[in-house]
C-alpha atoms as a PDB file:
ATOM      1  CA  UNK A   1     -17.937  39.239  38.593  1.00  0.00           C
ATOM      2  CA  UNK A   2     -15.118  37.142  38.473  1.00  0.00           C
ATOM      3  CA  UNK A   3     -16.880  34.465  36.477  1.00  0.00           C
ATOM      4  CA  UNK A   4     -18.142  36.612  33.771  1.00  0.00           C
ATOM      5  CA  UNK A   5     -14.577  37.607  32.854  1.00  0.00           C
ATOM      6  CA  UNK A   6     -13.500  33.783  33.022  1.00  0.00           C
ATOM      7  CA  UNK A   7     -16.731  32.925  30.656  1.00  0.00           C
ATOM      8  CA  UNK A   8     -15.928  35.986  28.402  1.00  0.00           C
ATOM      9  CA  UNK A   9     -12.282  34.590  28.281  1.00  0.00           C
ATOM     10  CA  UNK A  10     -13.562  31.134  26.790  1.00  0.00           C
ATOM     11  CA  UNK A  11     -15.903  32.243  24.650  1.00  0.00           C
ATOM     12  CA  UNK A  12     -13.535  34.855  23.177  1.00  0.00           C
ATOM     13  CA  UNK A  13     -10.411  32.947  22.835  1.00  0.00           C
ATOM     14  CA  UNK A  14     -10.014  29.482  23.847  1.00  0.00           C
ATOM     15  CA  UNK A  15     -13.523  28.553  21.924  1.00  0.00           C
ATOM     16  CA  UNK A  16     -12.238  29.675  18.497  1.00  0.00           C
ATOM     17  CA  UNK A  17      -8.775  28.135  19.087  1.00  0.00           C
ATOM     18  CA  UNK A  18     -10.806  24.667  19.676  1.00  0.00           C
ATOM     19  CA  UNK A  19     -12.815  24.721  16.736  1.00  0.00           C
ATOM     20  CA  UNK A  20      -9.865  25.391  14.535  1.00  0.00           C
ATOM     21  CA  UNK A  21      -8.078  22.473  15.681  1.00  0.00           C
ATOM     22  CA  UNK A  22     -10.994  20.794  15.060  1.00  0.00           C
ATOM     23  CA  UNK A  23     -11.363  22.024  11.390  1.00  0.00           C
ATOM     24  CA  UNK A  24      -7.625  21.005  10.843  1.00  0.00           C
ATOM     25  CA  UNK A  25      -8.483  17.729  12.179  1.00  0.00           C
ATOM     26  CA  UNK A  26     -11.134  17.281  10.039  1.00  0.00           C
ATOM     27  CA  UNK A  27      -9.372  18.369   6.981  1.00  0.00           C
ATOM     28  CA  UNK A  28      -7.063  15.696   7.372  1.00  0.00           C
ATOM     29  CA  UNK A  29      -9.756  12.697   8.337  1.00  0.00           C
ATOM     30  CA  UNK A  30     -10.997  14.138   4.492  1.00  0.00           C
ATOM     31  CA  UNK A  31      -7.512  13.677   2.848  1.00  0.00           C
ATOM     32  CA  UNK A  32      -7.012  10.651   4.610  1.00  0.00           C
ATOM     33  CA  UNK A  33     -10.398   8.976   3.075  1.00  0.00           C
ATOM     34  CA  UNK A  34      -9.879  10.295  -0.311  1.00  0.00           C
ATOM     35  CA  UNK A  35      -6.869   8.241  -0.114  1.00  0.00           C
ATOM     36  CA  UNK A  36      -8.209   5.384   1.020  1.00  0.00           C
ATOM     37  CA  UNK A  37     -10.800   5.518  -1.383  1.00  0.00           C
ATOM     38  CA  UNK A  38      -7.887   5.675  -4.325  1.00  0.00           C
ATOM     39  CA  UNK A  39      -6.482   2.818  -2.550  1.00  0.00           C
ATOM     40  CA  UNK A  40      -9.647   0.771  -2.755  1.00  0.00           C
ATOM     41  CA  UNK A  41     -10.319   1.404  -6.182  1.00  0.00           C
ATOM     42  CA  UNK A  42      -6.436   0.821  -7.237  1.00  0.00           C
ATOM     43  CA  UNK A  43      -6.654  -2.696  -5.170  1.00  0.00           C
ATOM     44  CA  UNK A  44     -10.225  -3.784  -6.751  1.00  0.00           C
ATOM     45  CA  UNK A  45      -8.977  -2.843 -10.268  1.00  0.00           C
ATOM     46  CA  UNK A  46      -5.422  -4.904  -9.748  1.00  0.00           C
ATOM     47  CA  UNK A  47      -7.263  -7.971  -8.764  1.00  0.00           C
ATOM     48  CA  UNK A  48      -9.129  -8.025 -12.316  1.00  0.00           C
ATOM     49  CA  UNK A  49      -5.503  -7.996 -13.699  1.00  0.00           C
ATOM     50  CA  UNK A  50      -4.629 -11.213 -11.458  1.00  0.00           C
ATOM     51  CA  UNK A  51      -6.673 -13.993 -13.022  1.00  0.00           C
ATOM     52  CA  UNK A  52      -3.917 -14.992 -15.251  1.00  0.00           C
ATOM     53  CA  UNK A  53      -1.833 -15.770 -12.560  1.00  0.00           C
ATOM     54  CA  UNK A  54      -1.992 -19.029 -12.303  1.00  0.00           C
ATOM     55  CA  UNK A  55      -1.499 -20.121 -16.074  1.00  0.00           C
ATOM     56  CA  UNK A  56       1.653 -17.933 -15.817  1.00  0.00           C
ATOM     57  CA  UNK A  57       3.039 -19.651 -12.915  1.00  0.00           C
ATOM     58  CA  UNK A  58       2.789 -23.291 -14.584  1.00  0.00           C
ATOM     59  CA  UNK A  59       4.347 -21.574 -17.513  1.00  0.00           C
ATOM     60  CA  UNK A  60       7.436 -20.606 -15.047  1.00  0.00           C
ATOM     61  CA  UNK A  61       7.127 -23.478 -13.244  1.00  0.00           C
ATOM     62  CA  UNK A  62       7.671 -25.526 -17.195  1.00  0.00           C
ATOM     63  CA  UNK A  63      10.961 -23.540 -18.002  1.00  0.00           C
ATOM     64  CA  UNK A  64      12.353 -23.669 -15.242  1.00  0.00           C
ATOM     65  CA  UNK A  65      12.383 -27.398 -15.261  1.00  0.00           C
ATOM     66  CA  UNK A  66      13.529 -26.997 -18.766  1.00  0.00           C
ATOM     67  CA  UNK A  67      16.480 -24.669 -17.246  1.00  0.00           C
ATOM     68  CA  UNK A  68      17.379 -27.140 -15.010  1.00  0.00           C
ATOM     69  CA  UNK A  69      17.860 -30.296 -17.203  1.00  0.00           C
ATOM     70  CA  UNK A  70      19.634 -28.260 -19.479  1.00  0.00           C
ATOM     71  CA  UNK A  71      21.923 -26.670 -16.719  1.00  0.00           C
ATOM     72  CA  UNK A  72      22.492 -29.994 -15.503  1.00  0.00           C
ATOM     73  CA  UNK A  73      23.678 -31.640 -19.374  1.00  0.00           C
ATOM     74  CA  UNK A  74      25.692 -28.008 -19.636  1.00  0.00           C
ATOM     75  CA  UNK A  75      27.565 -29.065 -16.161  1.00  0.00           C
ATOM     76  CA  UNK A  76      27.892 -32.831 -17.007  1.00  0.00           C
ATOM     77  CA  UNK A  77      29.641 -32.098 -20.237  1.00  0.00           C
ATOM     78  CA  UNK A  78      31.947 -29.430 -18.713  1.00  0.00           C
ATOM     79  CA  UNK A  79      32.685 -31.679 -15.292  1.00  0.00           C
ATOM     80  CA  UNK A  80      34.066 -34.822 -19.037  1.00  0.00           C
ATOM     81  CA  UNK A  81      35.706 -31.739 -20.563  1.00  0.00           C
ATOM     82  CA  UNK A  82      37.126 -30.800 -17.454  1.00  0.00           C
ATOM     83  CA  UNK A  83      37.507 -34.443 -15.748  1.00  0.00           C
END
């Protein structure tokens, strides 16, 4: 007799308790997908915007040499003013 108030017990309370963790589990798993799934599609979309890249780094690369000889005249002709 004992047992049928122990199975009773489980299937009354502990059973629905179990599957609504598991629901809440669940639930999250989804919003953690969708996310990943915006992720995805916000990563494959910014590596369309990165072909120019490349061109745009010489560019910087270019002017910053230009930056630097002209620094370097700037400093020579302050280190005579200053000398």
């Amino acid at each position: 007799m004992l047992w049928w108030i122990g199975n009773a017990l489980l299937l009354v309370a502990v059973v629905p308790i179990l599957v609504a963790l598991l629901n809440r589990v669940l639930a999250a798993l989804e919003r953690i997908r969708g996310a990943a799934d915006d992720i995805l599609a916000g990563g494959g979309a910014l590596a369309g915007e990165l072909d120019g890249v490349p061109e745009q780094l010489a560019v910087t690369d270019r002017t910053v040499r230009e930056v630097a000889v002209g620094a370097a005249r700037y400093g020579g002709s302050v280190a005579k003013l200053l000398g």
